[in-house]
C-alpha atoms as a PDB file:
ATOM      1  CA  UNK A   1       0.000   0.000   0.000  1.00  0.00           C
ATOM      2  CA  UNK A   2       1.472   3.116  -0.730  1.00  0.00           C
ATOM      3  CA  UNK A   3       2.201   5.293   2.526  1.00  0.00           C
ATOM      4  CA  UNK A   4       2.170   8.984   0.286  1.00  0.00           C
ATOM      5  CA  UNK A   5      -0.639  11.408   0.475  1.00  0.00           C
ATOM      6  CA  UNK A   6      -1.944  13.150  -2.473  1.00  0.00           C
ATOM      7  CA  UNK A   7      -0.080  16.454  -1.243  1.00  0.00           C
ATOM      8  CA  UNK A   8       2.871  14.576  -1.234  1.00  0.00           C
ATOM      9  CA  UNK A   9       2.593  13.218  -4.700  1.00  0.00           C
ATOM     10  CA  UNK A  10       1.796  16.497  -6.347  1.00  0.00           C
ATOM     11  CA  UNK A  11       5.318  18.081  -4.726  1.00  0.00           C
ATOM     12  CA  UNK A  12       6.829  15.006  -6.171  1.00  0.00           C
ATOM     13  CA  UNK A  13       5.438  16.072  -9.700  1.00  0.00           C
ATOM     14  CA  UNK A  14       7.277  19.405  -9.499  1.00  0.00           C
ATOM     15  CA  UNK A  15       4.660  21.365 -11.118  1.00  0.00           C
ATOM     16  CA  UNK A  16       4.978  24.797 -11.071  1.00  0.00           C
ATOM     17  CA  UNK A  17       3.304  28.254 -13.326  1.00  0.00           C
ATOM     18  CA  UNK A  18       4.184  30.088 -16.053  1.00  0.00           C
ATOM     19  CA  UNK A  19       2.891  32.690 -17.974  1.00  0.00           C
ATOM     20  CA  UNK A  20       1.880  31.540 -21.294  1.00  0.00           C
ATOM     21  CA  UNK A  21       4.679  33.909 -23.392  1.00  0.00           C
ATOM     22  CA  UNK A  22       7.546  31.884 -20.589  1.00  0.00           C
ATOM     23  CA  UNK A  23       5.815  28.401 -22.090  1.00  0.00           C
ATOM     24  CA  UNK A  24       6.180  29.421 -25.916  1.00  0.00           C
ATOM     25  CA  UNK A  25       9.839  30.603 -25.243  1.00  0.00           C
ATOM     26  CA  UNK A  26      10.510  27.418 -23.629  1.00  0.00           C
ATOM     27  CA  UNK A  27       9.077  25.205 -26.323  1.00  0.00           C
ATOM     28  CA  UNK A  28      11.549  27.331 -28.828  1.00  0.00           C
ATOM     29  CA  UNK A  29      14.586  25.960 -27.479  1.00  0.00           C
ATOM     30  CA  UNK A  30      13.513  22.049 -27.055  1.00  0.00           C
ATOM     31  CA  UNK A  31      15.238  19.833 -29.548  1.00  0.00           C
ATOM     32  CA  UNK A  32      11.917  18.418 -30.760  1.00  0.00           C
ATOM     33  CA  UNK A  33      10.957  21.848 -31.865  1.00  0.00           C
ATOM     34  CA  UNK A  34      14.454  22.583 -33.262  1.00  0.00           C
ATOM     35  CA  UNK A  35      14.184  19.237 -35.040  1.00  0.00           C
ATOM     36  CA  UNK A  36      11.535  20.100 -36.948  1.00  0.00           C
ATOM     37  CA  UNK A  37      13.604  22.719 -38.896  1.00  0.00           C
ATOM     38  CA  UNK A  38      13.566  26.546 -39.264  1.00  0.00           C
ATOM     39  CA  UNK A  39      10.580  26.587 -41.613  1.00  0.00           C
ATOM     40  CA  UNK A  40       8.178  24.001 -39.902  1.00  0.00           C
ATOM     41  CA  UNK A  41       9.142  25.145 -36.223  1.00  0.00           C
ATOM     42  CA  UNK A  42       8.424  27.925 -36.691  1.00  0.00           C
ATOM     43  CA  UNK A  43       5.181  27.233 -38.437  1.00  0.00           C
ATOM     44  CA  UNK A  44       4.400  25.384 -35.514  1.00  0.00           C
ATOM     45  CA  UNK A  45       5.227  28.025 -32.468  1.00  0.00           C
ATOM     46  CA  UNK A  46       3.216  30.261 -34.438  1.00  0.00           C
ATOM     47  CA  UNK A  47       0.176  27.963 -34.292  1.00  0.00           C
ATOM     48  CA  UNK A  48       1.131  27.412 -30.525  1.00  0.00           C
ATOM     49  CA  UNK A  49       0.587  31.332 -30.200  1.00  0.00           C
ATOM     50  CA  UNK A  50      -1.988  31.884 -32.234  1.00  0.00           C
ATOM     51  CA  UNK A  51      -3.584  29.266 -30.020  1.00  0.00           C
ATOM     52  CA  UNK A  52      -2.615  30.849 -26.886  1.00  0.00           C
ATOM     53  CA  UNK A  53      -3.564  33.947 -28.199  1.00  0.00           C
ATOM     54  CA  UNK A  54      -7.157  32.745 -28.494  1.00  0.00           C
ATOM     55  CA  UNK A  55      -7.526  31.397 -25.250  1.00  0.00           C
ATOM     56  CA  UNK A  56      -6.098  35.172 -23.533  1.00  0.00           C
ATOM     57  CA  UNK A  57      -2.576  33.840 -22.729  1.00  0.00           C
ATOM     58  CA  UNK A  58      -3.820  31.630 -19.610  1.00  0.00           C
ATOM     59  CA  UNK A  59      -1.805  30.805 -17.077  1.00  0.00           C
ATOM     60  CA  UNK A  60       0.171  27.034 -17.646  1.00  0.00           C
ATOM     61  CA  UNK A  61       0.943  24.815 -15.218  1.00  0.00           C
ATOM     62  CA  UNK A  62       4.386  23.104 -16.367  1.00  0.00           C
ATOM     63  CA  UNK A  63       5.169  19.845 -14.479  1.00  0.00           C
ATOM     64  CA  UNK A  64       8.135  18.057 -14.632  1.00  0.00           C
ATOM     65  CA  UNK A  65       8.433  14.202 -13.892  1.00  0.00           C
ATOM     66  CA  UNK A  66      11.695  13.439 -12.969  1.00  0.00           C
ATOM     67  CA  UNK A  67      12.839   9.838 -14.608  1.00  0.00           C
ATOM     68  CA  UNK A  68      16.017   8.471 -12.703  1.00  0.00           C
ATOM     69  CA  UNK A  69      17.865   5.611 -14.439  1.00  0.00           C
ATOM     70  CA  UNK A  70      19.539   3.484 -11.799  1.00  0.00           C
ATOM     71  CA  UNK A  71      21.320   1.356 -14.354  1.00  0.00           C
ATOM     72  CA  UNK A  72      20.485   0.162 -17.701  1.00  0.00           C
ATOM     73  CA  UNK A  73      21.504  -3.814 -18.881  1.00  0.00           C
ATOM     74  CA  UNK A  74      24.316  -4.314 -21.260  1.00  0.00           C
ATOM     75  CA  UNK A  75      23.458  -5.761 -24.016  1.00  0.00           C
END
């Protein structure tokens, strides 16, 4: 049975706020964006703002899972 309450599981989740310009900014620099190339990322942040835009640049909640790899089998 797990012993954690659910105020201990969302500090776990390290979620914290940003404003909605922060988020877009943010999403520039990840390599999936970048991967996409000039043309079609920035295609795509512009649909992200235009998007935002629409809904009155809300507030976002970012969260963060951490993933920890103890070890990984050799193959």
């Amino acid at each position: 049975m797990d012993a954690m309450n659910d105020d201990q599981r969302r500090h776990l989740r390290a979620g914290f706020d940003l404003a909605a310009e922060e988020n877009l900014i943010i999403l520039a620099t990840q390599s999936s964006t970048r991967a996409l190339g000039e043309a079609r990322g920035a295609d795509f942040l512009a649909r992200v703002r235009r998007r935002l835009e629409s809904l009155g640049w809300p507030q976002l909640t970012a969260t963060f899972v951490a993933y920890l790899t103890i070890g990984q089998r050799l193959r």
